[in-house]
N, C-alpha and C. Protein backbone atom coordinates (compact mmCIF):
# COMPACT_ATOMS: atom_id res chain seq x y z
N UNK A 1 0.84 -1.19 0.00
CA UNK A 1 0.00 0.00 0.00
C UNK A 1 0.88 1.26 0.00
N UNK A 2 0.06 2.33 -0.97
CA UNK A 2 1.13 3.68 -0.58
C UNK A 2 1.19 4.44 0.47
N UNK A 3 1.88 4.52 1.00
CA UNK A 3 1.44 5.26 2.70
C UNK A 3 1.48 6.82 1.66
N UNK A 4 0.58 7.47 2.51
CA UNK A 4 -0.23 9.04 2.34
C UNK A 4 0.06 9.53 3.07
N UNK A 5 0.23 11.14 3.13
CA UNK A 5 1.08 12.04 3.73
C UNK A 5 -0.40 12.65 4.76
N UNK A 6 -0.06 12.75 5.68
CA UNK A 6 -1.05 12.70 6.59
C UNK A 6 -1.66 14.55 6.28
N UNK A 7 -0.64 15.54 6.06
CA UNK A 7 -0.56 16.56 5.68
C UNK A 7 0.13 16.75 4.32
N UNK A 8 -0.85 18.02 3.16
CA UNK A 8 -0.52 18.21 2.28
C UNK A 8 0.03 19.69 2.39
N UNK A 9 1.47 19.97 2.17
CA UNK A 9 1.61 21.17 2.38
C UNK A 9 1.98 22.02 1.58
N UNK A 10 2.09 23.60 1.91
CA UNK A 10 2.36 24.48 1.10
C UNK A 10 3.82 24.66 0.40
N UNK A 11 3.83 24.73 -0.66
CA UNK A 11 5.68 24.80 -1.20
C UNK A 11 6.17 26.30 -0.57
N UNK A 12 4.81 27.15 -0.69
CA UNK A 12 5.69 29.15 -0.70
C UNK A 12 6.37 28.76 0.90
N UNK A 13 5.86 28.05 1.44
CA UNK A 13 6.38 28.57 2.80
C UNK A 13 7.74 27.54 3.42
N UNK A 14 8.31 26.84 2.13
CA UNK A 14 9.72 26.24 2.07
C UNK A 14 10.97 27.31 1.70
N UNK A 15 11.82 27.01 3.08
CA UNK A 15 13.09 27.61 2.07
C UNK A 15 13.66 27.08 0.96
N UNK A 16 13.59 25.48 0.31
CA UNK A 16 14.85 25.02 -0.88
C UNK A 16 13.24 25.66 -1.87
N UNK A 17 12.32 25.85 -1.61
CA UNK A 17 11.20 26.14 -2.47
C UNK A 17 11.46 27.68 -3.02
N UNK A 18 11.81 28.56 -1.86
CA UNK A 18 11.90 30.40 -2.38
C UNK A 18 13.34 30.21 -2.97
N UNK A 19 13.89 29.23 -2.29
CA UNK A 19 15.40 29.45 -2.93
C UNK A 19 15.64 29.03 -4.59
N UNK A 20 15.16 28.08 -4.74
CA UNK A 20 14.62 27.30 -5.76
C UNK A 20 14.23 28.71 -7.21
N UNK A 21 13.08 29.29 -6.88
CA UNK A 21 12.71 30.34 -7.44
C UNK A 21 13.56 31.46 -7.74
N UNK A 22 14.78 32.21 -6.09
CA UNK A 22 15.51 33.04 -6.69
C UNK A 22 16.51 32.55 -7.59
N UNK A 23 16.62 31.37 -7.39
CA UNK A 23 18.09 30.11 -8.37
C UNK A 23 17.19 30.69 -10.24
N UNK A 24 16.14 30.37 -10.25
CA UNK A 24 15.78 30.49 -11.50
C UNK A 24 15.35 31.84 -12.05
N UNK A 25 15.16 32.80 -11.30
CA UNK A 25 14.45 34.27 -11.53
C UNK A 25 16.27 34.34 -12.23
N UNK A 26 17.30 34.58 -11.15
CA UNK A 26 18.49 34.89 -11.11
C UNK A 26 19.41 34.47 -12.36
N UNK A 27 18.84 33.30 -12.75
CA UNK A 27 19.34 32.08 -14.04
C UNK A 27 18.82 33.24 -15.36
N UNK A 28 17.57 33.76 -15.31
CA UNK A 28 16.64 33.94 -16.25
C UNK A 28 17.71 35.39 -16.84
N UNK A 29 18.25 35.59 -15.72
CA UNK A 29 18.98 37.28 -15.84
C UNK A 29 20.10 37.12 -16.45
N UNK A 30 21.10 36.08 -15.81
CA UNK A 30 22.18 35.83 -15.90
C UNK A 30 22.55 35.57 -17.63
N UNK A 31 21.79 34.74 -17.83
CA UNK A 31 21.08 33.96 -19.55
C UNK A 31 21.49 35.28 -20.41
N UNK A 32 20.90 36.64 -20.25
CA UNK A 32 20.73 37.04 -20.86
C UNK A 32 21.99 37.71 -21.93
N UNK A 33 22.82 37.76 -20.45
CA UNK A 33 24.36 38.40 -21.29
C UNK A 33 25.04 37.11 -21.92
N UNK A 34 24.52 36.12 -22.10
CA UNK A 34 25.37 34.88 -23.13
C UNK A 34 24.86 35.57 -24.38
N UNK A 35 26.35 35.07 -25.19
CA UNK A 35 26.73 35.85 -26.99
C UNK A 35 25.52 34.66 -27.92
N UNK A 36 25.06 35.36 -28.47
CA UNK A 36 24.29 34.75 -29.81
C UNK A 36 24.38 33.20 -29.91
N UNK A 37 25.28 32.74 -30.05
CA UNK A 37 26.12 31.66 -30.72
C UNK A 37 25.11 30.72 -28.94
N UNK A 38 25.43 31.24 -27.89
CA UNK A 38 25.10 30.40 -26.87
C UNK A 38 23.83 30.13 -26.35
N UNK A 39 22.81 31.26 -26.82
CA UNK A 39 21.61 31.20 -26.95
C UNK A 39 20.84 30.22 -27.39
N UNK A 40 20.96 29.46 -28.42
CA UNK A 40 19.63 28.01 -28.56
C UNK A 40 20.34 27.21 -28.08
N UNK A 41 21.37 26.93 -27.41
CA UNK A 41 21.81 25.70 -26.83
C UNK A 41 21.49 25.60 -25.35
N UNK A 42 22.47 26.38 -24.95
CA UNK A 42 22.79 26.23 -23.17
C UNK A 42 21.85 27.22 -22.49
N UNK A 43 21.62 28.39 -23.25
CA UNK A 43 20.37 29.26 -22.63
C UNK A 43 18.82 28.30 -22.52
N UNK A 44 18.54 27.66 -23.78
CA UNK A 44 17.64 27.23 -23.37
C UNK A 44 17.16 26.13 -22.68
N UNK A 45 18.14 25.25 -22.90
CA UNK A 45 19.02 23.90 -21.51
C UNK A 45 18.76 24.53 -19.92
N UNK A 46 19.79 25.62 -20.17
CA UNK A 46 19.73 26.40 -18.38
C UNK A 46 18.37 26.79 -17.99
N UNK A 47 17.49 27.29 -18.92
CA UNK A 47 16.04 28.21 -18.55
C UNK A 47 15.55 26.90 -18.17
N UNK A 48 14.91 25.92 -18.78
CA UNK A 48 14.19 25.01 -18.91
C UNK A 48 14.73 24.17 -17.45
N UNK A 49 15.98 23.93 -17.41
CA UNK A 49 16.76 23.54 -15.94
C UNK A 49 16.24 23.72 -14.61
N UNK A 50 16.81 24.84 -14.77
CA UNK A 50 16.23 25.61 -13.90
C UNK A 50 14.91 25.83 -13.59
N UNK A 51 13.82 26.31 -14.41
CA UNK A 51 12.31 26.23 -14.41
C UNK A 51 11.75 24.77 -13.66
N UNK A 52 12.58 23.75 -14.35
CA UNK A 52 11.96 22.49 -13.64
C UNK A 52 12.15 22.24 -12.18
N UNK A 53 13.27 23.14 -11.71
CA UNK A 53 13.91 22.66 -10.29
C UNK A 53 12.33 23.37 -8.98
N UNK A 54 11.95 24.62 -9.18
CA UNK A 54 11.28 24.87 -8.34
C UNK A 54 9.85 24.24 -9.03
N UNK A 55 9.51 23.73 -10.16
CA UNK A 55 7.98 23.21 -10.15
C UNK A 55 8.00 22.31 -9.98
N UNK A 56 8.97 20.47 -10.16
CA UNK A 56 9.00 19.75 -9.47
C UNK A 56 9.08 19.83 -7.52
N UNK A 57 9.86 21.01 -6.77
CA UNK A 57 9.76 20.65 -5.60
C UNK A 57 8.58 21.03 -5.40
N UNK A 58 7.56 21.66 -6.02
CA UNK A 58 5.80 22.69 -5.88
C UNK A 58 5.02 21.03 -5.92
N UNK A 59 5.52 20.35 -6.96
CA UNK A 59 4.90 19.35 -7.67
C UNK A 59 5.06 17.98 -6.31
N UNK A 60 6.27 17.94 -5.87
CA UNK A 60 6.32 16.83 -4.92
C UNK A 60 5.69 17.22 -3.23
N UNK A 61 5.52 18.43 -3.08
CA UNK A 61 5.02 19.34 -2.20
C UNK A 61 3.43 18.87 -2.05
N UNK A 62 3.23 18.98 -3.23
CA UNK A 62 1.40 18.94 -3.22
C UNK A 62 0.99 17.49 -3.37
N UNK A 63 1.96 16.69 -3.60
CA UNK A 63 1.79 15.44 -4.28
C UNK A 63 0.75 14.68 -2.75
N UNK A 64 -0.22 13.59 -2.75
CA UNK A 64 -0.45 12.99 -1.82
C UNK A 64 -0.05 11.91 -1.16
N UNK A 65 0.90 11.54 -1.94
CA UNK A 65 1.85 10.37 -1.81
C UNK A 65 3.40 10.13 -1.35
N UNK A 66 3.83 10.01 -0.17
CA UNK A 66 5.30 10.20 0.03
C UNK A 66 5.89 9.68 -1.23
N UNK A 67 6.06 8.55 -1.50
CA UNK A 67 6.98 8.28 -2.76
C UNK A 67 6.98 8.83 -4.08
N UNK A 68 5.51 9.44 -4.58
CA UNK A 68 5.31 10.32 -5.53
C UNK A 68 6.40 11.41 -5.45
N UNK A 69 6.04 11.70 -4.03
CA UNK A 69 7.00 13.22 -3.50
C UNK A 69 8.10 13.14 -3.58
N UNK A 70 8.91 12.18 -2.94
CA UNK A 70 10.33 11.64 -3.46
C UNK A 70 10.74 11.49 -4.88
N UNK A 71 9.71 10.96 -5.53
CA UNK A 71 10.48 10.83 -6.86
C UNK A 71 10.08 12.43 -7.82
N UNK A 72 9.48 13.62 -7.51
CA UNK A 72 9.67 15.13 -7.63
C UNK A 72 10.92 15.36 -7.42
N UNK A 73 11.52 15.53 -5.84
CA UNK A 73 12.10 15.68 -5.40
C UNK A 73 13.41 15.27 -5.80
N UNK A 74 13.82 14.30 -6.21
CA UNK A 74 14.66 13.48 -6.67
C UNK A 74 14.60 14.25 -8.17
N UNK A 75 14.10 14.39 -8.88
CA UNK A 75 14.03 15.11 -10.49
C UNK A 75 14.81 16.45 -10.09
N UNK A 76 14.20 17.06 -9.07
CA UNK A 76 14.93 18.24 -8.91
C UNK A 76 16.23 18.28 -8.46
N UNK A 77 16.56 17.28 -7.97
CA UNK A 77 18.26 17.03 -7.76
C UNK A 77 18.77 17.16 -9.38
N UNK A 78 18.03 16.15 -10.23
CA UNK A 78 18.82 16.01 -11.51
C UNK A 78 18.92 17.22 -11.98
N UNK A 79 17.22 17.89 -11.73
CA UNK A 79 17.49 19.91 -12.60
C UNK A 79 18.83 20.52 -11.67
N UNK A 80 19.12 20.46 -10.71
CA UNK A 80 20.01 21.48 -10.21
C UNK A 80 21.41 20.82 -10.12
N UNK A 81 21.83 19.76 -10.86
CA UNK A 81 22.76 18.89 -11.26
C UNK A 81 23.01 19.07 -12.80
N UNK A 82 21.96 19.63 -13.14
CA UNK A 82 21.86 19.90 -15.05
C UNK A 82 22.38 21.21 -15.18
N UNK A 83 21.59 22.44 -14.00
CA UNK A 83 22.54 23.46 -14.17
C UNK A 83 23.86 23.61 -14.08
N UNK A 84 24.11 23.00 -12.55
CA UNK A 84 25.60 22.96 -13.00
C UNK A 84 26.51 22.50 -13.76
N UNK A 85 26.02 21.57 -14.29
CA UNK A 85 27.11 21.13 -15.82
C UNK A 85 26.99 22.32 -16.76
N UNK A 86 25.81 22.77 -16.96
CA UNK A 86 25.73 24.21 -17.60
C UNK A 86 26.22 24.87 -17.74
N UNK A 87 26.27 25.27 -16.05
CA UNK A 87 27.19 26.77 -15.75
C UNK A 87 28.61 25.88 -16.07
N UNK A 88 29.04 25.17 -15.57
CA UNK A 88 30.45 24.76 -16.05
C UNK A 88 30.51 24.96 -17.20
N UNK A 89 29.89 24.68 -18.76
CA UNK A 89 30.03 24.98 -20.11
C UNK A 89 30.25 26.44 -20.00
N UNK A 90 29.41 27.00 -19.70
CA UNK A 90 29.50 28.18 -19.63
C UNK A 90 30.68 29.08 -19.09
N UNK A 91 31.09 28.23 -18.30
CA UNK A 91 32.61 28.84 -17.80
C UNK A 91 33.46 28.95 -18.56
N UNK A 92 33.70 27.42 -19.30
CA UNK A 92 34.52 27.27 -19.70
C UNK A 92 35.01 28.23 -21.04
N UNK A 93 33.18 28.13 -21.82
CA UNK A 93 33.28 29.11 -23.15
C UNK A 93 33.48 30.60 -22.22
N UNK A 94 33.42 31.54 -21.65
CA UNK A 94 33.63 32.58 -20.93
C UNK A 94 32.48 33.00 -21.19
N UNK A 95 31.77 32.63 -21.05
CA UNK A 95 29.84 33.44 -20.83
C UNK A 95 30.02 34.00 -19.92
N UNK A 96 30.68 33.17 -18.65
CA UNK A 96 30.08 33.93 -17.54
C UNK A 96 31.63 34.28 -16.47
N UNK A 97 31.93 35.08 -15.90
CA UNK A 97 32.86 35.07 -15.00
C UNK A 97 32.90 33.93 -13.95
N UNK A 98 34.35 33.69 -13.73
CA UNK A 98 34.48 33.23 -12.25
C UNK A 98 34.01 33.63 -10.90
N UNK A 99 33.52 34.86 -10.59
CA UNK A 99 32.81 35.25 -9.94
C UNK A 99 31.14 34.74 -10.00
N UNK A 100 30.84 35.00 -11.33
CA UNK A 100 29.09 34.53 -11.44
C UNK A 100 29.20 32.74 -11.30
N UNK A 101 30.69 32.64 -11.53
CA UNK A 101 30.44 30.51 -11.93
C UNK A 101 30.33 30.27 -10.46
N UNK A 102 31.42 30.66 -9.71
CA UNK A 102 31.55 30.18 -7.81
C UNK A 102 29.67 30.86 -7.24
N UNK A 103 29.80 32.12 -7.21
CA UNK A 103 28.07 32.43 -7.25
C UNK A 103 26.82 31.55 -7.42
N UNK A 104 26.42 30.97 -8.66
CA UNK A 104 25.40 30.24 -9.00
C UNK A 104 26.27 28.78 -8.16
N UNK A 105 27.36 28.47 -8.67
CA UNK A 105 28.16 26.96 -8.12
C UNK A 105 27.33 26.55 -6.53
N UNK A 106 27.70 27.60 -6.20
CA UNK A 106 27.48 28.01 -4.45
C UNK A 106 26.00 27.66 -4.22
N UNK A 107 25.33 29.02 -4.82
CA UNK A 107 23.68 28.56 -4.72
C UNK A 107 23.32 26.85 -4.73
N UNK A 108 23.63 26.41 -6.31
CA UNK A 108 22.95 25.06 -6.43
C UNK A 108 23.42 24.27 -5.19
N UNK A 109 24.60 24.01 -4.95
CA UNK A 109 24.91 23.11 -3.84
C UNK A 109 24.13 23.35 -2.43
N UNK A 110 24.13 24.45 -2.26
CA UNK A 110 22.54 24.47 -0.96
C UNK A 110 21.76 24.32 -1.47
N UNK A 111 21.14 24.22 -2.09
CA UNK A 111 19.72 23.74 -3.15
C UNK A 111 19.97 22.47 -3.07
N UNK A 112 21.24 21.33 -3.66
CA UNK A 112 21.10 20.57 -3.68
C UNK A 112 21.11 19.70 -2.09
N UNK A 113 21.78 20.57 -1.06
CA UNK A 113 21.83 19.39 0.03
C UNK A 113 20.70 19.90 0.51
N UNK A 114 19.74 20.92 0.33
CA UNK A 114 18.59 21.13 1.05
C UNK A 114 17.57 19.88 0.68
N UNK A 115 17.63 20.04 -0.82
CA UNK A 115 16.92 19.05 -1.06
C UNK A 115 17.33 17.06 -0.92
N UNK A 116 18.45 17.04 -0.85
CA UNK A 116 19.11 15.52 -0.50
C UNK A 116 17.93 15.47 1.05
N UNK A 117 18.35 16.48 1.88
CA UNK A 117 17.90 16.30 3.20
C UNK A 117 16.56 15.94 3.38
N UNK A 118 15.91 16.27 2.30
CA UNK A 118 14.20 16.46 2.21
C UNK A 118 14.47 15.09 2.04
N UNK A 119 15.00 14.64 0.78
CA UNK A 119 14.23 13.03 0.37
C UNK A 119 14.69 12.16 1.55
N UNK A 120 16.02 12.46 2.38
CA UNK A 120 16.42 11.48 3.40
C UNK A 120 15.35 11.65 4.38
N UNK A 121 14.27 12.64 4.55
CA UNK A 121 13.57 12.46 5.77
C UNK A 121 12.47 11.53 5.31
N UNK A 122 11.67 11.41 3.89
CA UNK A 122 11.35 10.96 3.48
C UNK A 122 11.55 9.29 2.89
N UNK A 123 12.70 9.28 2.78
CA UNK A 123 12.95 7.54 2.61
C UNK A 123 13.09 7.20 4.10
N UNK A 124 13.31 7.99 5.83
CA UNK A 124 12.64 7.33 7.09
C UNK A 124 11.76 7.38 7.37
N UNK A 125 10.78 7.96 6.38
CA UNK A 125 9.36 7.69 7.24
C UNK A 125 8.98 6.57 5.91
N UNK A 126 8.93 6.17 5.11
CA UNK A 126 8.84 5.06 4.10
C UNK A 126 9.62 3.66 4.64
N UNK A 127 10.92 3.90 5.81
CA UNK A 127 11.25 2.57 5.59
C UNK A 127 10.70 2.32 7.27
N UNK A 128 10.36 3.65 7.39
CA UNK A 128 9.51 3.04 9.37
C UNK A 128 8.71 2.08 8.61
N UNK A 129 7.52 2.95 7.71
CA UNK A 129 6.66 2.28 7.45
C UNK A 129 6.28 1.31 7.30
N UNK A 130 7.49 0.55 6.40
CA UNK A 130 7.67 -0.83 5.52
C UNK A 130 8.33 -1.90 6.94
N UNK A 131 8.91 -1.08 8.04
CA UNK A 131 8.74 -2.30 9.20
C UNK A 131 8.01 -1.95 9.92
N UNK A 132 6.79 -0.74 10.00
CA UNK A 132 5.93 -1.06 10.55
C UNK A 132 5.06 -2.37 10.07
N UNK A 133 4.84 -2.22 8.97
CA UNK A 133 3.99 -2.92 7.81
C UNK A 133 4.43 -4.83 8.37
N UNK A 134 5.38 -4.97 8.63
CA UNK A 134 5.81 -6.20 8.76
C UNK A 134 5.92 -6.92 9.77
N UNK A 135 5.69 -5.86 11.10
CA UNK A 135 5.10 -6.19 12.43
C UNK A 135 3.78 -6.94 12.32
């Protein structure tokens, strides 16, 4: 059986959730000073990246299902794992300074252990479950 989240809660009132949002408002800006040439590739890779990272954690937030929620949650690791290979391209071609690369670098990695932390609270209340279940 799927164990159900006893409470369905709000994403606005998460921090990896607002953070999530300034990661992509901030992405949307950053995008803009990449040269021509970088525009249909990695701009629209990074937008789309990024975009997915805060509507999957909205998406696993509302979900009614812990494991549904986990596997959101888990997608958004991969979006904020996609940016940074990004921003690394981006370094490398000089889109962006070493300053903006350590900057965004910085952001995603609290994004990403905020969210690691979420699914680890989530795979202990799934594996209580599964020995509750077996009692």
């Amino acid at each position: 059986m799927k164990l159900t989240k006893k409470e369905i809660c709000n994403p606005r009132e998460n921090e990896v959730y607002k953070r999530a949002l300034k990661f992509r408002k901030e992405i949307y800006t950053l995008v803009k000073g990449f040269p021509e040439l970088g525009k249909f590739n990695m701009v629209d890779q990074l937008r789309r990246a990024s975009t997915s990272l805060p509507t999957n954690i909205s998406e696993g937030f509302r979900n009614h299902y812990y494991g549904k929620g986990r596997d959101c949650l888990n997608t958004s690791l991969g979006s904020i794992a996609e940016c940074q290979g990004i921003l690394n391209m981006a370094r490398m071609e000089d889109y962006i300074t070493q300053e903006q690369y350590h900057k965004f670098d910085d952001d995603a990695e609290v994004i990403f252990e905020m969210l690691l932390a979420m699914i680890q609270d989530i795979d202990r209340i799934l594996e209580q479950h599964d020995q509750d279940e077996e009692e």
